[in-house]
N, C-alpha and C. Protein backbone atom coordinates (compact mmCIF):
# COMPACT_ATOMS: atom_id res chain seq x y z
N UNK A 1 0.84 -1.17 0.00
CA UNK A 1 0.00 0.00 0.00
C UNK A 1 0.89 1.24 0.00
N UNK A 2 0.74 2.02 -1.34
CA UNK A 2 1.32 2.95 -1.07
C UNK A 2 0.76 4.29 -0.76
N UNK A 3 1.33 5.16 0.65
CA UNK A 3 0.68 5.57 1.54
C UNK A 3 0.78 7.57 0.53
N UNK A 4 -0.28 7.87 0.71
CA UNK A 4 -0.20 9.33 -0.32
C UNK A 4 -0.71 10.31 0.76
N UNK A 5 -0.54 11.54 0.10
CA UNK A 5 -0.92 12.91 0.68
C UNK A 5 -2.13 13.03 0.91
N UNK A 6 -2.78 13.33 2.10
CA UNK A 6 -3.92 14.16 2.27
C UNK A 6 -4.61 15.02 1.67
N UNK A 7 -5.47 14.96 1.27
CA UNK A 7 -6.65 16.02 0.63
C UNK A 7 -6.58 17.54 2.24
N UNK A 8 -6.69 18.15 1.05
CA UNK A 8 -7.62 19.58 2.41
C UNK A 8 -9.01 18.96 3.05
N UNK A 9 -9.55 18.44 2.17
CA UNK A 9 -10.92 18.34 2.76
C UNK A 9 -10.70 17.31 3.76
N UNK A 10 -10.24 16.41 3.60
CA UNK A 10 -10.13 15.15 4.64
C UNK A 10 -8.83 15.73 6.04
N UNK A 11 -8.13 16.53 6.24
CA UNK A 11 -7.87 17.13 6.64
C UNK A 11 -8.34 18.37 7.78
N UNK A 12 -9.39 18.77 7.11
CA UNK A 12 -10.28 19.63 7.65
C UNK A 12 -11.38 18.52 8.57
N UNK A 13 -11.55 17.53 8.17
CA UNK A 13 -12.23 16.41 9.08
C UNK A 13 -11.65 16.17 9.60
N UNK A 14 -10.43 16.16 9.50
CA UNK A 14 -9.48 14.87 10.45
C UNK A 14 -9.53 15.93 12.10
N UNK A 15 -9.35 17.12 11.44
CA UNK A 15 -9.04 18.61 12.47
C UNK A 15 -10.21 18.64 13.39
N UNK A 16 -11.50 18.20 12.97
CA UNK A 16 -12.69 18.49 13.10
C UNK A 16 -13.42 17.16 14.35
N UNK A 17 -12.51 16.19 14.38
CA UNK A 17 -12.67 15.07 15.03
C UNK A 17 -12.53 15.32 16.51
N UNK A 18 -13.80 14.33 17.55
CA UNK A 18 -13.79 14.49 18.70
C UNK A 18 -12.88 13.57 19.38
N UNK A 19 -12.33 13.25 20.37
CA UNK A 19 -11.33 12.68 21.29
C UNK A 19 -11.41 10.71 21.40
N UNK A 20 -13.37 10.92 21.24
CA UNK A 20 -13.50 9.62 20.91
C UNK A 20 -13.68 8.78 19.43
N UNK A 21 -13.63 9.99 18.57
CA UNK A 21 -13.52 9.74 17.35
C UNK A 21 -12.22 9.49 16.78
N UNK A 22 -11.46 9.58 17.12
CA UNK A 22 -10.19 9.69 17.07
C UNK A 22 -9.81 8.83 17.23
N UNK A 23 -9.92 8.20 18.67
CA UNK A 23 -9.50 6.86 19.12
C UNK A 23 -10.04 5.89 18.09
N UNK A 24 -11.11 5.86 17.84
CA UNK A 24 -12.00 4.72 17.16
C UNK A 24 -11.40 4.77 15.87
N UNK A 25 -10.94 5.84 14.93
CA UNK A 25 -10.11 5.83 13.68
C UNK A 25 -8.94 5.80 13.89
N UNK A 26 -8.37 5.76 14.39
CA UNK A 26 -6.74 5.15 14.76
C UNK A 26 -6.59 3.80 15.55
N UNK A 27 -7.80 3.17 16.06
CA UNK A 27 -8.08 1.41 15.93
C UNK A 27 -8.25 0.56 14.76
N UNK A 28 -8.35 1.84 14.00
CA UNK A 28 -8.95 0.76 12.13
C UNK A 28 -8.00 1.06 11.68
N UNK A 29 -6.97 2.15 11.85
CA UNK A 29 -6.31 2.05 11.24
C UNK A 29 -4.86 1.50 10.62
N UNK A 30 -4.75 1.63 9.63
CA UNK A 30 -3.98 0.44 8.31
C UNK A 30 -2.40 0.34 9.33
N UNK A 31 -1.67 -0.70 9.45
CA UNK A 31 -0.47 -1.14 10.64
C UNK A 31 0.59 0.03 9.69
N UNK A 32 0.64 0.22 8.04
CA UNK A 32 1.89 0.86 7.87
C UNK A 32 1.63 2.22 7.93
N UNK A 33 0.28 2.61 7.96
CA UNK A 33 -0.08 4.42 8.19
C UNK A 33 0.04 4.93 9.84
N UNK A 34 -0.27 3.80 10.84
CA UNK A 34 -0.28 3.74 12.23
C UNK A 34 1.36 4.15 12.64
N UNK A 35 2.36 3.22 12.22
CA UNK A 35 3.88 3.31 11.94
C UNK A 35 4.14 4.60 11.57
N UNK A 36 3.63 5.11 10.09
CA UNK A 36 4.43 5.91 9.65
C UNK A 36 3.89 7.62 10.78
N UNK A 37 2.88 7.53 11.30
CA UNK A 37 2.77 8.62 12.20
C UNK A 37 3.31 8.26 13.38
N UNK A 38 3.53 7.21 13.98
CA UNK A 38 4.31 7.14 15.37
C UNK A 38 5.56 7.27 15.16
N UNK A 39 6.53 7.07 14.03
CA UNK A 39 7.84 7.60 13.43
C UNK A 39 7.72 8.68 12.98
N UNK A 40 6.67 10.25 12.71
CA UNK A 40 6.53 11.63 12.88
C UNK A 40 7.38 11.41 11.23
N UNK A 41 6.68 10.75 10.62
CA UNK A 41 6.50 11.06 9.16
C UNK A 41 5.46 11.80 8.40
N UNK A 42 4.15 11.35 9.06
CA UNK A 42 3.09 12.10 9.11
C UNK A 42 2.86 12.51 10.49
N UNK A 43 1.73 13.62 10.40
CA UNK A 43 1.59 13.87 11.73
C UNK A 43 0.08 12.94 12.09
N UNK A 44 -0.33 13.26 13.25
CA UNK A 44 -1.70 12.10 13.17
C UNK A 44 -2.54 13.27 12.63
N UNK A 45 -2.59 13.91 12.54
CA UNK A 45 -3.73 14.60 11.52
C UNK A 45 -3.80 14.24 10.15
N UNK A 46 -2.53 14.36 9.50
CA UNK A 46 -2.04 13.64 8.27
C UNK A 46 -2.63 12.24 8.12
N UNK A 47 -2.12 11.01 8.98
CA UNK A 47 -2.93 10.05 9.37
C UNK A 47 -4.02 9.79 9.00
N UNK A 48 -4.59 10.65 10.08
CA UNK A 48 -6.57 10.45 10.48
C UNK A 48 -7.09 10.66 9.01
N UNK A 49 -6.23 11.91 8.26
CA UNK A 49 -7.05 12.64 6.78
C UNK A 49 -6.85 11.27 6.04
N UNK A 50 -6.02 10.73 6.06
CA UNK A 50 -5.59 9.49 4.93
C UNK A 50 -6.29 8.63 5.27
N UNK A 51 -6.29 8.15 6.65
CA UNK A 51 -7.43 6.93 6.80
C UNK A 51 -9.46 7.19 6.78
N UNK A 52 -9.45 8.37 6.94
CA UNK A 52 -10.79 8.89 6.37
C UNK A 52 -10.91 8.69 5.06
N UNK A 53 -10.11 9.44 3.96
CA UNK A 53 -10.42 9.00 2.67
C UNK A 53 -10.37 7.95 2.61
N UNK A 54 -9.11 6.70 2.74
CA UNK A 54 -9.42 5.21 2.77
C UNK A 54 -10.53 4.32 2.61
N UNK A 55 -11.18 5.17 4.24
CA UNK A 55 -12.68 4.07 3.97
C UNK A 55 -13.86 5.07 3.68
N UNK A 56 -13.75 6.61 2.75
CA UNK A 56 -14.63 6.78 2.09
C UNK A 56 -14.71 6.24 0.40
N UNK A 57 -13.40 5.73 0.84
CA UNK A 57 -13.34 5.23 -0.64
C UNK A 57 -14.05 3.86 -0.85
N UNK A 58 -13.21 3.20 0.06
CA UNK A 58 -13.97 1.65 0.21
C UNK A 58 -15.42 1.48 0.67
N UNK A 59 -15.29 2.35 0.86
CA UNK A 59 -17.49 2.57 1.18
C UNK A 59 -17.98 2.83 -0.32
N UNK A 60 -17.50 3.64 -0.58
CA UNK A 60 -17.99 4.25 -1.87
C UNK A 60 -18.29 2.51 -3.23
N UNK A 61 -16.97 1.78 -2.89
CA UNK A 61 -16.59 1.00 -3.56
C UNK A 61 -17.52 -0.07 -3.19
N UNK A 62 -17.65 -0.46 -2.38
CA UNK A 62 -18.59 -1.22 -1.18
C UNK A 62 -20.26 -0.69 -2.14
N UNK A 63 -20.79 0.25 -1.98
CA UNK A 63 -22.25 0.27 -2.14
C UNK A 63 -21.89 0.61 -4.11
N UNK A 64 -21.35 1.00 -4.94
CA UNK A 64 -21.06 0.33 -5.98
C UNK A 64 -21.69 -1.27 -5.88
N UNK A 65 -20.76 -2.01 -5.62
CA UNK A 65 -20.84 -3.43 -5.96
C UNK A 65 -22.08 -3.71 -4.94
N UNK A 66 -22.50 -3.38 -4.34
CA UNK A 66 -23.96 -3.61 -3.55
C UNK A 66 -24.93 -3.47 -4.38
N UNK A 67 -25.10 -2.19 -4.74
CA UNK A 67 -25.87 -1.88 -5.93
C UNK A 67 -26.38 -2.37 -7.23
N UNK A 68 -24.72 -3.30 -7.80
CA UNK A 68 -24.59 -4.40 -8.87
C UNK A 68 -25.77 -5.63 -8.61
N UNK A 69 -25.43 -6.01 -7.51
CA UNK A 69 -25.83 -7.13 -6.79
C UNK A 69 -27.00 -6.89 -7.26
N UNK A 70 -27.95 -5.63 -6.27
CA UNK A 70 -29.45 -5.69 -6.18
C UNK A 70 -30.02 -5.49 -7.46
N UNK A 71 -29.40 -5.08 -8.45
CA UNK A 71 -29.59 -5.06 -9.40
C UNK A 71 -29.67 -6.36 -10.29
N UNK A 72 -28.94 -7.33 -10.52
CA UNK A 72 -28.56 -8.48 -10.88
C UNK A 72 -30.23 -9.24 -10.68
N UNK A 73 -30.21 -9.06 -8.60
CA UNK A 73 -31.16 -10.15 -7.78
C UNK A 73 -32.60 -9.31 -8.38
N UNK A 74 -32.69 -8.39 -8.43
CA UNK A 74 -34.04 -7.43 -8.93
C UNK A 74 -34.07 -7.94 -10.62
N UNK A 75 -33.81 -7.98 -11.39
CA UNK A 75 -33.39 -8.82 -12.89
C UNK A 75 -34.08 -10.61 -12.77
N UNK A 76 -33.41 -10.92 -11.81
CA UNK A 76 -33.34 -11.94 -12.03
C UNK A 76 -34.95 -12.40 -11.68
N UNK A 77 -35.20 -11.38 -10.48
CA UNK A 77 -36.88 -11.96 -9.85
C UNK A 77 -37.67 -11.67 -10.71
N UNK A 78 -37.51 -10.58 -11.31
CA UNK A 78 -38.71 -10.59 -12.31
C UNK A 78 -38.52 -11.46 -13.44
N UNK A 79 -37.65 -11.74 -13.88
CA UNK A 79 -37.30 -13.16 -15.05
C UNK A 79 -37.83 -14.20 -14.42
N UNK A 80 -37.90 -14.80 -13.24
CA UNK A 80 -38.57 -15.78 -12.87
C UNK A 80 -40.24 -15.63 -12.63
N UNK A 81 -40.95 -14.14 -12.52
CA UNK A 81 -41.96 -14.68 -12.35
C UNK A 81 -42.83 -14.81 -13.49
């Protein structure tokens, strides 16, 4: 995984995060992005912004292929009746 720059916008969330929000996104987060902020490569703001986009991405990617699905199973029911 190669680890990239922060957006402003995800940034501005990351800034925007409460004490327990924080904690809970730096439990998910990825073992070499966790590393590279406890070695003050990134800072954890840097971090938090990168692992926010991460899983808005994989969400994004996630209800995509969800969508496929219901689509497919919605196709298919009416072909059967």
């Amino acid at each position: 995984m190669k680890i990239k720059e922060a957006s402003e916008e995800y940034l501005e969330k990351a800034q925007q995060l409460s004490d327990d929000e924080i904690d809970k996104l730096q439990y998910r987060m990825r073992g070499k992005l966790y590393r590279r902020a406890e070695d003050k490569k990134l800072t954890l703001v840097e971090a938090l912004a990168i692992q926010l986009e991460i899983e808005d991405e994989e969400l994004k990617e996630w209800r995509e292929k969800r969508e496929e699905m219901l689509a497919k199973s919605n196709k298919k029911s009416k072909k059967d009746k």
